[in-house]
PDB file of N, CA and C in Angstrom:
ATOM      1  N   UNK A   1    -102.359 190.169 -14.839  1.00  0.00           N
ATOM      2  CA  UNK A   1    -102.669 189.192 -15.841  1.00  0.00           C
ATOM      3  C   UNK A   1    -104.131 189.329 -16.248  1.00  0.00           C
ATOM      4  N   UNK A   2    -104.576 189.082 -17.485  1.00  0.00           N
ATOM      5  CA  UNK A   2    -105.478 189.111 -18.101  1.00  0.00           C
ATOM      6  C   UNK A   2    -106.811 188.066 -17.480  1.00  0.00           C
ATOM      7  N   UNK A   3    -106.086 187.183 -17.809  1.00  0.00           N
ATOM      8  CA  UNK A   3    -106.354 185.675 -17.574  1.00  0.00           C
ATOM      9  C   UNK A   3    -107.407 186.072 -16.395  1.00  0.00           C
ATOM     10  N   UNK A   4    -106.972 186.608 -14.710  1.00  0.00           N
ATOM     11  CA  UNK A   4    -107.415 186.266 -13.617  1.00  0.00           C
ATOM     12  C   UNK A   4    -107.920 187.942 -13.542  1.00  0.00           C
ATOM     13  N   UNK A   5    -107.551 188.751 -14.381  1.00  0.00           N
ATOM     14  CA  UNK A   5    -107.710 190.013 -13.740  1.00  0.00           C
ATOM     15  C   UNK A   5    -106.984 190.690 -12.405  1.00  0.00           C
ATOM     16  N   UNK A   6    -105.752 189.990 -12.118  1.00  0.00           N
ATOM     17  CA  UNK A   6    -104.823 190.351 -10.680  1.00  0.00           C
ATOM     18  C   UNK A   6    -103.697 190.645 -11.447  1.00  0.00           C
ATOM     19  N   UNK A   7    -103.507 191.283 -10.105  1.00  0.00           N
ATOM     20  CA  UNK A   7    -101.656 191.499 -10.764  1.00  0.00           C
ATOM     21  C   UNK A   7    -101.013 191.034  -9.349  1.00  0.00           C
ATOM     22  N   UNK A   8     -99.734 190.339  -9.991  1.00  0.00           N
ATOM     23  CA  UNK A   8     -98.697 189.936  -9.286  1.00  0.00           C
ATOM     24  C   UNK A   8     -97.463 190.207  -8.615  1.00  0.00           C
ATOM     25  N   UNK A   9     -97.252 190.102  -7.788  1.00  0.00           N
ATOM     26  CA  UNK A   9     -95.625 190.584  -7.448  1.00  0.00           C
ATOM     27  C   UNK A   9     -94.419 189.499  -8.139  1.00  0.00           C
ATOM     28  N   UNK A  10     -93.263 190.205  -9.123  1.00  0.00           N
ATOM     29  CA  UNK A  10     -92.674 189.970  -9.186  1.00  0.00           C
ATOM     30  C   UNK A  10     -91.826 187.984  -8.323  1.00  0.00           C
ATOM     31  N   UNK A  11     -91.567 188.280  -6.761  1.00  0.00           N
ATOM     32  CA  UNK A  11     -91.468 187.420  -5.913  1.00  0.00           C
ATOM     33  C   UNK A  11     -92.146 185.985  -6.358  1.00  0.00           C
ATOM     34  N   UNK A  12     -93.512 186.479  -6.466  1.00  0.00           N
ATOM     35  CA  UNK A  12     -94.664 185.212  -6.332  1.00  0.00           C
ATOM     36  C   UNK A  12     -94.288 184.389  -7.874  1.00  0.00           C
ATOM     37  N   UNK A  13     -94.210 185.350  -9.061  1.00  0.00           N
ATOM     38  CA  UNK A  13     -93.727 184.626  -9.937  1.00  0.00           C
ATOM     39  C   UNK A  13     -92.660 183.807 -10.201  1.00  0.00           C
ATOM     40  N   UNK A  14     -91.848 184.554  -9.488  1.00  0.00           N
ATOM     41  CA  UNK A  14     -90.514 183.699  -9.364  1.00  0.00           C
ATOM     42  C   UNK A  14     -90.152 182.479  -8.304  1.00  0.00           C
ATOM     43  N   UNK A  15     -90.901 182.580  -7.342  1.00  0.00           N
ATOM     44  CA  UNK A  15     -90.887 181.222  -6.750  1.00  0.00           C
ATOM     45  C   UNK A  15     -91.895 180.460  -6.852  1.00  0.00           C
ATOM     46  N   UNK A  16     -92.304 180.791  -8.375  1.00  0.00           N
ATOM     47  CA  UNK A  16     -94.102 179.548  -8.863  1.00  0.00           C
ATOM     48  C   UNK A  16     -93.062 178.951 -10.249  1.00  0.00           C
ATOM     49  N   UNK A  17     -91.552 179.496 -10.588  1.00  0.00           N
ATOM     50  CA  UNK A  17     -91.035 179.078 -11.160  1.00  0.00           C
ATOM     51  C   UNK A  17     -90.747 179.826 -12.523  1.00  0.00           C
ATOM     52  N   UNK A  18     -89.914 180.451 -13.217  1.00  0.00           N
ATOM     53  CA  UNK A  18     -89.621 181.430 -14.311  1.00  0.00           C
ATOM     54  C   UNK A  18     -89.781 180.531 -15.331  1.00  0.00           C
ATOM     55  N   UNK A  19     -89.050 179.325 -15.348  1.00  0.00           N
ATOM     56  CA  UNK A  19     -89.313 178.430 -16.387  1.00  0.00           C
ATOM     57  C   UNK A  19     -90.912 178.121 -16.597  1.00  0.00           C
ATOM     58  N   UNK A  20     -92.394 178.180 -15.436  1.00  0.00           N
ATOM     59  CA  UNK A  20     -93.328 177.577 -15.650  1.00  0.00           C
ATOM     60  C   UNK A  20     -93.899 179.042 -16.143  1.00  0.00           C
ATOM     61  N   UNK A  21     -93.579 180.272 -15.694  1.00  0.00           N
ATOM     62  CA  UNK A  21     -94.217 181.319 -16.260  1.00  0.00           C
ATOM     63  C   UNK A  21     -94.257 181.305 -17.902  1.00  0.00           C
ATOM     64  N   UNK A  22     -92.704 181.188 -18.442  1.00  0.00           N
ATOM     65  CA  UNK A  22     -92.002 181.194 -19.846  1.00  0.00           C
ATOM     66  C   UNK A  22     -93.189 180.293 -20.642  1.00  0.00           C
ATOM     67  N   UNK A  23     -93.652 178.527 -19.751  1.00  0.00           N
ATOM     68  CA  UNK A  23     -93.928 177.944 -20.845  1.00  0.00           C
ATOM     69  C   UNK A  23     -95.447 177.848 -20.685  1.00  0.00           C
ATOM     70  N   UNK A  24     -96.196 178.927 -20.006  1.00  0.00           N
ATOM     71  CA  UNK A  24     -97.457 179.236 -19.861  1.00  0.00           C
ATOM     72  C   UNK A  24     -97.922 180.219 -21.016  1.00  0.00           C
ATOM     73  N   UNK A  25     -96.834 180.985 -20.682  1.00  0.00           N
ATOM     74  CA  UNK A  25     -97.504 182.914 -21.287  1.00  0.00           C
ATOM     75  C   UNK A  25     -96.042 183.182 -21.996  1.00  0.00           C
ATOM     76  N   UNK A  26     -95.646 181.945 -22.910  1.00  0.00           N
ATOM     77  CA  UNK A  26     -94.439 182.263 -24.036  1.00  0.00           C
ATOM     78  C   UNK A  26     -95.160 183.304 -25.284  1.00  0.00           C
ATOM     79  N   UNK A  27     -96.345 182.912 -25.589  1.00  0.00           N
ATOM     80  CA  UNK A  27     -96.976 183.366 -26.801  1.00  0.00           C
ATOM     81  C   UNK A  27     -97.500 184.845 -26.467  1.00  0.00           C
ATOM     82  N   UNK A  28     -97.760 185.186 -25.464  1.00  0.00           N
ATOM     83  CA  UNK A  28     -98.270 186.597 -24.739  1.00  0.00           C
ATOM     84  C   UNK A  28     -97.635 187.632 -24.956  1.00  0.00           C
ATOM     85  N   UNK A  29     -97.731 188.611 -24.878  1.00  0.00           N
ATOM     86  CA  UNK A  29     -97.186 190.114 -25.139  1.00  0.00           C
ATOM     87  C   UNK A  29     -97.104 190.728 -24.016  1.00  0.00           C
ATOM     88  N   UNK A  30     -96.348 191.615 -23.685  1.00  0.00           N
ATOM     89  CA  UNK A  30     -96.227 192.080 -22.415  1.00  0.00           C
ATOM     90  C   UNK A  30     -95.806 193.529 -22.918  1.00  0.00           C
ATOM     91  N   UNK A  31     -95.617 194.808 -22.036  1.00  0.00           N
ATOM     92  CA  UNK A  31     -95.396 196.149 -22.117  1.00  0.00           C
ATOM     93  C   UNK A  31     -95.102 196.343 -20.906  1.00  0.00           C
ATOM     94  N   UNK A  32     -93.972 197.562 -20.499  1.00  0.00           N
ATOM     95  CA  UNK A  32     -93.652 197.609 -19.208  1.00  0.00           C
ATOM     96  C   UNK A  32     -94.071 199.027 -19.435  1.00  0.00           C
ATOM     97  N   UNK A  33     -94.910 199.220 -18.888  1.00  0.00           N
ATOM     98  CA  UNK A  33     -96.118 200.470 -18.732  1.00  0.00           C
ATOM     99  C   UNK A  33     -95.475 201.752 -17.551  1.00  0.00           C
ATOM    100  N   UNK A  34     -94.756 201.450 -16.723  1.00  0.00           N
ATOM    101  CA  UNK A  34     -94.080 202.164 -15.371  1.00  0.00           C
ATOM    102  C   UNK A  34     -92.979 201.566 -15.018  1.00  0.00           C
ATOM    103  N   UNK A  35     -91.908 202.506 -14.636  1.00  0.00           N
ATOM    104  CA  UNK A  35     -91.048 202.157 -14.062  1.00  0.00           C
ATOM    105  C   UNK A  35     -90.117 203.060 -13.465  1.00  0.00           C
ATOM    106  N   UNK A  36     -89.911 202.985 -11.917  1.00  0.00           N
ATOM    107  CA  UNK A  36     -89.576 204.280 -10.906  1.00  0.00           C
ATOM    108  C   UNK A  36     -87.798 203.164 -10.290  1.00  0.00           C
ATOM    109  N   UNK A  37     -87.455 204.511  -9.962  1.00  0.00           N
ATOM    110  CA  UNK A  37     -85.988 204.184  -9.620  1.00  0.00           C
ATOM    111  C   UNK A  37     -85.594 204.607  -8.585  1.00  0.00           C
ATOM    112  N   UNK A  38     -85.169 203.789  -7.606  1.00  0.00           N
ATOM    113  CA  UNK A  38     -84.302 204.561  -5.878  1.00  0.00           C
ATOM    114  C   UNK A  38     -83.373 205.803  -6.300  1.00  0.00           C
ATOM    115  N   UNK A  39     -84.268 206.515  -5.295  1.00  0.00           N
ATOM    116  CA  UNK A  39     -83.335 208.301  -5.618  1.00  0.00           C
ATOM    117  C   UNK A  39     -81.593 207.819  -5.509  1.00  0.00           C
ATOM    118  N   UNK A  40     -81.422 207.221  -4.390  1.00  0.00           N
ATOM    119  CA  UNK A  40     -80.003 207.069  -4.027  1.00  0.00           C
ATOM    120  C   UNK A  40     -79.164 206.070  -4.808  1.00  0.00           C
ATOM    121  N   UNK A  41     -79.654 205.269  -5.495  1.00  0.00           N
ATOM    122  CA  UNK A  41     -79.149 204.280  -5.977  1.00  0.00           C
ATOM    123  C   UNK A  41     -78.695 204.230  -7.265  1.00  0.00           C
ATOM    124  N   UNK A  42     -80.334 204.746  -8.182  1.00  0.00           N
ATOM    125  CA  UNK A  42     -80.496 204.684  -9.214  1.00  0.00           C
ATOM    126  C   UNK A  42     -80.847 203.427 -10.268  1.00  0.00           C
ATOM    127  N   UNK A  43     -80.629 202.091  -9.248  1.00  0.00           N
ATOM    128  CA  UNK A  43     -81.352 201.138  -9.624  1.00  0.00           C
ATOM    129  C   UNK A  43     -82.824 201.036  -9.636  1.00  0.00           C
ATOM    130  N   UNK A  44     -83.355 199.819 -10.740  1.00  0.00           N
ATOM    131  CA  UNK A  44     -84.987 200.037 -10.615  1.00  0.00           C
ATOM    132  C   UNK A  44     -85.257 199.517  -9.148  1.00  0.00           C
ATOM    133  N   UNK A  45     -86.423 200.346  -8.804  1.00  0.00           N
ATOM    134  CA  UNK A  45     -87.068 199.918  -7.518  1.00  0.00           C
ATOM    135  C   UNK A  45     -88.615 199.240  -7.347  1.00  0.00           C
ATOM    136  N   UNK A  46     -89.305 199.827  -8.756  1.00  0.00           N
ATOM    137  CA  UNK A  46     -90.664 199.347  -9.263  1.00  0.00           C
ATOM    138  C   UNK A  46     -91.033 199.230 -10.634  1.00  0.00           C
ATOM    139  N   UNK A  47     -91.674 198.136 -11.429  1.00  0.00           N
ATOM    140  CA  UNK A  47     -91.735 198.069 -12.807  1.00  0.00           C
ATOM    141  C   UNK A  47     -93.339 197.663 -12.778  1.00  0.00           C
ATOM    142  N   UNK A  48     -94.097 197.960 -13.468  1.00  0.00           N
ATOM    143  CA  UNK A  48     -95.299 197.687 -13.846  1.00  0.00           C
ATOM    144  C   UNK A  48     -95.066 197.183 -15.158  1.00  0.00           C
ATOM    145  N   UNK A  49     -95.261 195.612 -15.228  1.00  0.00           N
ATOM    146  CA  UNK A  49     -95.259 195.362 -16.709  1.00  0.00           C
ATOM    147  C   UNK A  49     -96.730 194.588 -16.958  1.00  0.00           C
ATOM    148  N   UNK A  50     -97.479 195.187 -17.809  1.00  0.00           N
ATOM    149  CA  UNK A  50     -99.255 194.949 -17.934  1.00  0.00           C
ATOM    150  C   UNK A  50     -98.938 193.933 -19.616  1.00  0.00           C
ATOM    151  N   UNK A  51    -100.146 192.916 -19.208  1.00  0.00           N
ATOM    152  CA  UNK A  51    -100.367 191.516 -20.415  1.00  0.00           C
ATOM    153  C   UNK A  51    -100.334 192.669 -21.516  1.00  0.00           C
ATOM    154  N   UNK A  52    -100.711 192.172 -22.457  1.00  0.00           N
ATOM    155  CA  UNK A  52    -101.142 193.490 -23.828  1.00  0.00           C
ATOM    156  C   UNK A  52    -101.888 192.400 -24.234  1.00  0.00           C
ATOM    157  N   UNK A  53    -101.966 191.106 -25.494  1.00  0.00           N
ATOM    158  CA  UNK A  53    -102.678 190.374 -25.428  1.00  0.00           C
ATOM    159  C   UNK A  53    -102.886 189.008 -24.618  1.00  0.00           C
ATOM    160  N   UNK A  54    -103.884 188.695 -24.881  1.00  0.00           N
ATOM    161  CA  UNK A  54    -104.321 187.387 -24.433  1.00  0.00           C
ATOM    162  C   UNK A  54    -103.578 186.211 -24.979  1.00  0.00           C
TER     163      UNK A  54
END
């Protein structure tokens, strides 16, 4: 995040609430910059998604 200069895990956002993320950083832009996948699975395993604006 822009805001604090940290980045977050996924987890932490979601138990600070999806609905309170939505009505914080509704107006924000986001880009999913990376994203790696379990050899065996083929599901995602890691996503880097970085603010774009403020």
């Amino acid at each position: 995040m822009l805001d604090y200069d940290k980045t977050y895990d996924m987890e932490t956002l979601y138990i600070g609430g999806m609905e309170r993320f939505a009505e914080f950083y509704n107006g924000i832009k986001f880009k999913c910059t990376k994203i790696d996948y379990h050899s065996q699975t083929g599901k995602v395993k890691y996503m880097l998604i970085e603010q774009i604006t403020e």
